[in-house]
Protein backbone atom coordinates (compact mmCIF):
# COMPACT_ATOMS: atom_id res chain seq x y z
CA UNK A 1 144.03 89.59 110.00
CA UNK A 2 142.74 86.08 111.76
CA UNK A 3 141.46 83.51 108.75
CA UNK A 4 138.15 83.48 110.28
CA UNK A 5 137.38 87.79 110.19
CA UNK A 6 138.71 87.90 106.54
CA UNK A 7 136.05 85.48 105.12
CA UNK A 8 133.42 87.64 107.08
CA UNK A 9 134.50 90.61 105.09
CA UNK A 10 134.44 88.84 102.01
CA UNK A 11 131.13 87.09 102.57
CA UNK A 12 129.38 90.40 103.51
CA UNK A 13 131.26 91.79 100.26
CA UNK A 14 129.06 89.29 98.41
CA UNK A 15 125.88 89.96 99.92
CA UNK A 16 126.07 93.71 99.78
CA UNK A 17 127.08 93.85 96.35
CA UNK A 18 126.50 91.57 94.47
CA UNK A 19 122.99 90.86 95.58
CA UNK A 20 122.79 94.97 94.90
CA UNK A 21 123.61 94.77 91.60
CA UNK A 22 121.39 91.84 91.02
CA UNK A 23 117.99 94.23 90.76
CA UNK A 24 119.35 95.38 87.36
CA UNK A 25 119.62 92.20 86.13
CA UNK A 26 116.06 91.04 87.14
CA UNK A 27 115.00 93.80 85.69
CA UNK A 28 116.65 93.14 82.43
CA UNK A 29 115.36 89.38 82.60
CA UNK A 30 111.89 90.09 82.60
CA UNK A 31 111.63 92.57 79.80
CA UNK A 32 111.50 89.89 77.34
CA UNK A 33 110.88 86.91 79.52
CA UNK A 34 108.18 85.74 82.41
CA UNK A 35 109.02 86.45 85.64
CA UNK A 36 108.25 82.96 87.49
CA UNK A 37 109.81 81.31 84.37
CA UNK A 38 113.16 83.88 84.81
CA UNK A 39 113.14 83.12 88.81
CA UNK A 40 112.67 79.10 88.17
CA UNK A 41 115.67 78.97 85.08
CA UNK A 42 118.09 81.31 87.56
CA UNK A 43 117.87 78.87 90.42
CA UNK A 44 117.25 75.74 88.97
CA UNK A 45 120.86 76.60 87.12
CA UNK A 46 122.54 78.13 90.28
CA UNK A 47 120.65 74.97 92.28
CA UNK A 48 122.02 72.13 90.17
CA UNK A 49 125.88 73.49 89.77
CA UNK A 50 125.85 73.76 93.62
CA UNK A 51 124.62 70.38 94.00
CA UNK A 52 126.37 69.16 91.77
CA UNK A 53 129.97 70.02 93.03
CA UNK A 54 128.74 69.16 96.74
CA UNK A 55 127.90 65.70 95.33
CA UNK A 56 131.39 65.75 93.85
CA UNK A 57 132.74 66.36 97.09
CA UNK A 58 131.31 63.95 99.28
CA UNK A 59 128.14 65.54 100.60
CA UNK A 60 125.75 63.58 102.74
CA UNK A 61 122.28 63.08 101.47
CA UNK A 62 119.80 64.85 103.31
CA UNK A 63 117.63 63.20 105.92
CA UNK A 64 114.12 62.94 105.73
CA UNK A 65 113.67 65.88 108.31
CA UNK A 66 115.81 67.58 106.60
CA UNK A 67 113.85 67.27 103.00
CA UNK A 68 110.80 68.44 104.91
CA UNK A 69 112.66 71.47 106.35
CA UNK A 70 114.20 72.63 102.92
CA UNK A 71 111.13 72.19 101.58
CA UNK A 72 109.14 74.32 103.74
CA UNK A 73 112.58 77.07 103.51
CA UNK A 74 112.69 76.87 99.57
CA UNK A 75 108.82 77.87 99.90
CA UNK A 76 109.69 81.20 101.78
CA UNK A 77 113.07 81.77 100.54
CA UNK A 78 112.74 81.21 96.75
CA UNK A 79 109.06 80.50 95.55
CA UNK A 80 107.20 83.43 97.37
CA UNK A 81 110.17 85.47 97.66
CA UNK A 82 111.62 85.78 94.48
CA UNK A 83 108.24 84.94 92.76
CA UNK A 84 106.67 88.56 94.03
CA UNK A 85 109.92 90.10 93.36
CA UNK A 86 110.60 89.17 89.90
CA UNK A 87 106.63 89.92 89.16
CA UNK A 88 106.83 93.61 90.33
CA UNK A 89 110.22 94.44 88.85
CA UNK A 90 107.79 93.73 85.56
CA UNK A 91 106.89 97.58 85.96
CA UNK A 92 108.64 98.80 89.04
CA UNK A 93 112.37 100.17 88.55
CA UNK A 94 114.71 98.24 89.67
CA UNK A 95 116.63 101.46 92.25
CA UNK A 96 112.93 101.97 93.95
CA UNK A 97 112.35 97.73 94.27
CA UNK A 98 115.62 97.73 95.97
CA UNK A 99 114.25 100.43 98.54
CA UNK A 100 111.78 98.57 99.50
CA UNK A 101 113.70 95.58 99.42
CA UNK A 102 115.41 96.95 102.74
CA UNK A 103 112.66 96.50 105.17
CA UNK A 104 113.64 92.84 105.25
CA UNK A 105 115.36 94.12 108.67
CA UNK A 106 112.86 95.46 109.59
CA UNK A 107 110.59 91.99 109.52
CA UNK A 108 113.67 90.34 110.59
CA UNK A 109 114.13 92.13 113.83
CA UNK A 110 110.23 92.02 114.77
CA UNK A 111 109.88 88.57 114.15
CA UNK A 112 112.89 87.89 116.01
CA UNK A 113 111.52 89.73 119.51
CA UNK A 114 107.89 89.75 119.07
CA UNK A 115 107.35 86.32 117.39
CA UNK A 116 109.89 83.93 117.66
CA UNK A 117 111.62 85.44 120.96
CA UNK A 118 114.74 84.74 119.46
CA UNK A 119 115.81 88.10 120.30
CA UNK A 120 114.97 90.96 123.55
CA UNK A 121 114.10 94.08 122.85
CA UNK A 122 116.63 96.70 122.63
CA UNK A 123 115.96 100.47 121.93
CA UNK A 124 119.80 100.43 120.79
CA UNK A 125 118.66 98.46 118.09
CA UNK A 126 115.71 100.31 117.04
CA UNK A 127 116.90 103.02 116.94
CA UNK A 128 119.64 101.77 113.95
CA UNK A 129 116.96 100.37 112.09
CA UNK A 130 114.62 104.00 112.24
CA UNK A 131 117.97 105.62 110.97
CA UNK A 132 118.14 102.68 108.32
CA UNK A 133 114.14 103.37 107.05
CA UNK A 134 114.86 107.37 107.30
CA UNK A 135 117.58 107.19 104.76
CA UNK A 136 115.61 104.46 102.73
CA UNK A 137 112.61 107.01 103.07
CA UNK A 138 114.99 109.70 101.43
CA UNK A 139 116.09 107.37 98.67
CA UNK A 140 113.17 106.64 97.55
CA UNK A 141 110.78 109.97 97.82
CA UNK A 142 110.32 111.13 94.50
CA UNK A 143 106.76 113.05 93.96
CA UNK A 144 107.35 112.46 90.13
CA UNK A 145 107.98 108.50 90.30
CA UNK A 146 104.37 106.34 89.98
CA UNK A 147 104.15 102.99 91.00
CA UNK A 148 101.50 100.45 91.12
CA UNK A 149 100.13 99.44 94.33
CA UNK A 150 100.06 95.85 93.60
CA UNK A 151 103.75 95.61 92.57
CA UNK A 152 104.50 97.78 95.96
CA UNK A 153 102.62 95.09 97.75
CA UNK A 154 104.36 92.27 96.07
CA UNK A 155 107.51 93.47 97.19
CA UNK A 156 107.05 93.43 101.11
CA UNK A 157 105.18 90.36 100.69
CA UNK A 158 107.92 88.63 99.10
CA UNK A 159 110.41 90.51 101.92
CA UNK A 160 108.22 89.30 104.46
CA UNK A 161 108.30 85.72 103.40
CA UNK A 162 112.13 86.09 103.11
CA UNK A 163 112.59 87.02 106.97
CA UNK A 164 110.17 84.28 107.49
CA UNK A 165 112.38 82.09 106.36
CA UNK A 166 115.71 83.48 107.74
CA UNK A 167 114.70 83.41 111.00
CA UNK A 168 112.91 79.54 110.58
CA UNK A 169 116.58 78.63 109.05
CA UNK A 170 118.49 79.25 111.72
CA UNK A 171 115.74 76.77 114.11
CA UNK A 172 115.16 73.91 111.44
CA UNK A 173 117.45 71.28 111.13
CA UNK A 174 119.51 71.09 107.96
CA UNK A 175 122.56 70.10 106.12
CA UNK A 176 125.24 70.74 108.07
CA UNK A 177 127.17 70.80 104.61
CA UNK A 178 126.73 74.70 103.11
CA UNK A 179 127.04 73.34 99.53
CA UNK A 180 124.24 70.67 100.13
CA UNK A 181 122.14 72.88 102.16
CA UNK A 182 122.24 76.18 99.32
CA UNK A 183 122.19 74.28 96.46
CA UNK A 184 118.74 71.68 97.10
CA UNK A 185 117.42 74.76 98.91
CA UNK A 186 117.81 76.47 95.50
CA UNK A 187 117.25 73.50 93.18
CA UNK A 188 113.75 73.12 94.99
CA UNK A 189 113.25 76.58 94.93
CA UNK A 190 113.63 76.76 90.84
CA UNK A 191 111.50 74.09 90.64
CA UNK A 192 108.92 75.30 92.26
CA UNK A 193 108.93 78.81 90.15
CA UNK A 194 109.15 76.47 87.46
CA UNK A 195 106.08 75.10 88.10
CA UNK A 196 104.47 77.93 89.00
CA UNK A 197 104.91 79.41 85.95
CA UNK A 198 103.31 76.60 84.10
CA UNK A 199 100.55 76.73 86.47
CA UNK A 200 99.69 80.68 85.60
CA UNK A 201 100.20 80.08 81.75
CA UNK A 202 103.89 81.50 81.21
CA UNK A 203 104.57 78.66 79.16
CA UNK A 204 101.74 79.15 76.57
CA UNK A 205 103.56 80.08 74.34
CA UNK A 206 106.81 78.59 75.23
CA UNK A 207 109.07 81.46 76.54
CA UNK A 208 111.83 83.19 74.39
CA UNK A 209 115.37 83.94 76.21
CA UNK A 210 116.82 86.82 74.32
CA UNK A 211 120.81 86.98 74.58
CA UNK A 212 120.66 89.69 76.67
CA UNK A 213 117.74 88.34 79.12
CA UNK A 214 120.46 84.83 79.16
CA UNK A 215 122.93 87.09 80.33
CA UNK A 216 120.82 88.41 82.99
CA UNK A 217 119.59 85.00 83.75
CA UNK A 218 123.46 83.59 84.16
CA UNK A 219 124.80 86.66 86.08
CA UNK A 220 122.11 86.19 88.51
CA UNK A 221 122.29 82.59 88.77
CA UNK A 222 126.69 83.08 89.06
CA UNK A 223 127.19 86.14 91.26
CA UNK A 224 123.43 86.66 92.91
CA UNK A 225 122.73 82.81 93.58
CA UNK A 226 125.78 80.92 93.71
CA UNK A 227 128.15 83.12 95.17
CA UNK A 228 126.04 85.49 97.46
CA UNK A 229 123.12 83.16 98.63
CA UNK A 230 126.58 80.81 99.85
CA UNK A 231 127.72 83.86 101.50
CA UNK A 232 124.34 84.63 102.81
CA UNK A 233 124.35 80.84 104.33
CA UNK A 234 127.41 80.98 105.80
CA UNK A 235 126.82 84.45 107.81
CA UNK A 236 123.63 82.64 108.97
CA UNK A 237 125.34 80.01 110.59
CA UNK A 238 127.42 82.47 112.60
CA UNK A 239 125.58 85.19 113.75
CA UNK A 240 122.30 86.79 114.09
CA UNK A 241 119.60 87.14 111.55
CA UNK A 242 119.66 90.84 112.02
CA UNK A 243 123.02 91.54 111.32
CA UNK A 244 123.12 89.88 108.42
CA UNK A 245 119.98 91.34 106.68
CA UNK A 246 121.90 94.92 107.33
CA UNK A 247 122.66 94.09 103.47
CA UNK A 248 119.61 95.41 102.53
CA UNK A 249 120.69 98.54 103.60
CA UNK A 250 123.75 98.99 101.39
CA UNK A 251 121.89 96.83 98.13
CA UNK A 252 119.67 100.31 97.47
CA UNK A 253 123.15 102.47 97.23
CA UNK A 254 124.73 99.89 95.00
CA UNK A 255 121.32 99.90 92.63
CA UNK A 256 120.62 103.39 92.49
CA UNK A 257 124.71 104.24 92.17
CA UNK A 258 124.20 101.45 88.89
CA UNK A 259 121.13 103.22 87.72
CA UNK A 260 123.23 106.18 87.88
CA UNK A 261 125.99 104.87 85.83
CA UNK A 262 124.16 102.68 83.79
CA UNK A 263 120.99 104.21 83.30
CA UNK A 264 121.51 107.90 83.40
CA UNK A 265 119.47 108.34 86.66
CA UNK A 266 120.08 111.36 88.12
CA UNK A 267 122.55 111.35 91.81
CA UNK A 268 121.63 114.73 93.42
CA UNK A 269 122.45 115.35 97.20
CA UNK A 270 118.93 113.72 98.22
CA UNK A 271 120.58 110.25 97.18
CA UNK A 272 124.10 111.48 98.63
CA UNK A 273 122.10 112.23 102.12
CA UNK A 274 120.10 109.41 102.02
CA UNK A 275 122.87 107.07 101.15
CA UNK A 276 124.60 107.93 103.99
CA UNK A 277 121.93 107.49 106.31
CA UNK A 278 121.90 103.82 105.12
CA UNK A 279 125.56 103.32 105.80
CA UNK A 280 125.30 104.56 109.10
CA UNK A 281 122.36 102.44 110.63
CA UNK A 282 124.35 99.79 109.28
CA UNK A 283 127.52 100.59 111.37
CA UNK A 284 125.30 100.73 114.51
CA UNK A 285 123.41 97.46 113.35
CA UNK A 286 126.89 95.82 113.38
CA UNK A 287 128.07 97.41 116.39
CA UNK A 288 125.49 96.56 118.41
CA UNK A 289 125.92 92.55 117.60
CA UNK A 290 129.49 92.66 116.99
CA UNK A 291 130.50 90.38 119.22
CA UNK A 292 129.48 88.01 116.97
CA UNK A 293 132.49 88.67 114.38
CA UNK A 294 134.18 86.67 117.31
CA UNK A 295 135.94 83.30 116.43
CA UNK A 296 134.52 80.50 118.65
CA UNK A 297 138.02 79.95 119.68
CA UNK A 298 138.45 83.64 121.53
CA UNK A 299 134.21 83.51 122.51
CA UNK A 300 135.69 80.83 124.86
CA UNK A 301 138.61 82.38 125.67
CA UNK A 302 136.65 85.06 126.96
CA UNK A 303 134.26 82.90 128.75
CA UNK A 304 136.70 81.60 130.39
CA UNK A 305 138.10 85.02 131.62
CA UNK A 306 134.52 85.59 132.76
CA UNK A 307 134.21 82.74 134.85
């Protein structure tokens, strides 16, 4: 298997996975501690490891374009992203904010052809992401389950403001350098939870950190910051924004199947059928753009044959 298809795999490992798991651990975080204040410690730690070992390496200070443009990314990406997220996992379970988590595609896709015309219009492509919403639709219908309509608002805010900033990343300039680019983008990011949640009174009193909300803090800041958002990065710089938000299609299986495991939640064929409607509009989602698994080496190659 060429070098360049088995970090692919590997990267998309991360992002599926891990950052499914990760809605557990929020959850767990803000039981005992404020949300903004739990967002700002994860990636302020995450920010300033990453950072850190880029700085060990050599990496190149950022231009002053590209402080403005991490700026204005760290603003969509981390502060209204993660802010509305961590907020509504306060009372929202953490297998039903995942569902709703998954219409970043959705955002992604529309902003893509209707907004940015980054993208045409393709029925082909629609039609994955209805399946995609169908099985999320089945996941998540439960007559019993009540949630707020403020935390269900928060949510696809914060997802909006996420494919607001996926697509901007891939037309702002940045660090070139994946280690400088994720970890200021995070650093910044913290920060600016950080002072958020001064701003709203989180700090008065001074927040508590229970072992196991630390835990949660330095799992997410490890495995959902540091080693997916890298991942996450990296996929951007290769292909299109819509194929690699198809994560949020596989993160609701991974958090219910935990809630299952973990939290006694029931897994009756409604989450079997639904589940599988997930993985499936994310097999046409990749098939339809997967020329971009390409190398640039054989993209050329073929180009050449073209010509």
């Amino acid at each position: 298997m060429p070098r360049a298809r088995f970090l692919t795999i590997l990267a998309f490992a991360a992002i599926y996975l891990l950052w499914g798991s990760t809605f557990l651990a929020i959850r767990i975080a803000v039981e005992s501690v404020p949300p903004l204040f739990a967002a700002g410690l994860r990636f302020v730690l995450a920010g300033a490891a990453l950072s850190a070992w880029a700085r060990l390496r050599g990496g190149v200070t950022p231009t002053r374009l590209e402080w403005r443009n991490l700026f204005i990314l760290s603003t969509f990406l981390f502060l209204i992203a993660y802010g509305g997220l961590f907020w509504a996992e306060r009372t929202m379970p953490s297998g039903i904010a995942s569902v709703l988590v998954a219409t970043i595609p959705v955002w992604t896709a529309l902003l893509q052809i209707f907004v940015f015309r980054k993208e045409s219009f393709r029925w082909s492509l629609i039609v994955g992401l209805a399946i995609g919403l169908l099985g999320v639709a089945v996941l998540a219908f439960d007559p019993t389950e009540r949630l707020t309509v403020a935390a269900c608002l928060a949510v696809l805010m914060s997802e909006l403001s996420w494919s607001v900033g996926t697509v901007l990343s891939k037309a702002l300039v940045v660090p070139k350098s994946m280690l400088v680019n994720s970890g200021w983008q995070m650093l910044i990011g913290g920060l600016m939870l950080l002072a958020g949640s001064g701003l709203i009174g989180e700090w008065q009193p001074a927040p508590r950190v229970s072992w196991r909300a630390g835990l949660a803090i330095v799992y997410l800041a490890v495995a959902g910051s540091i080693i997916a958002f890298t991942a996450y990065v990296w996929l951007l710089s290769r292909m299109k924004a819509t194929t690699v938000t198809s994560y949020a299609y596989v993160n609701p299986v991974v958090a219910l199947v935990l809630g299952h495991w973990f939290g006694n939640e029931p897994l009756g064929w409604r989450t079997v059928f639904g589940a599988l409607l997930v993985l499936l509009s994310v097999v046409l989602v990749m098939r339809e753009n997967k020329q971009n698994l390409e190398s640039p080496a054989k993209r050329e190659i073929n180009a050449a044959r073209a010509r």
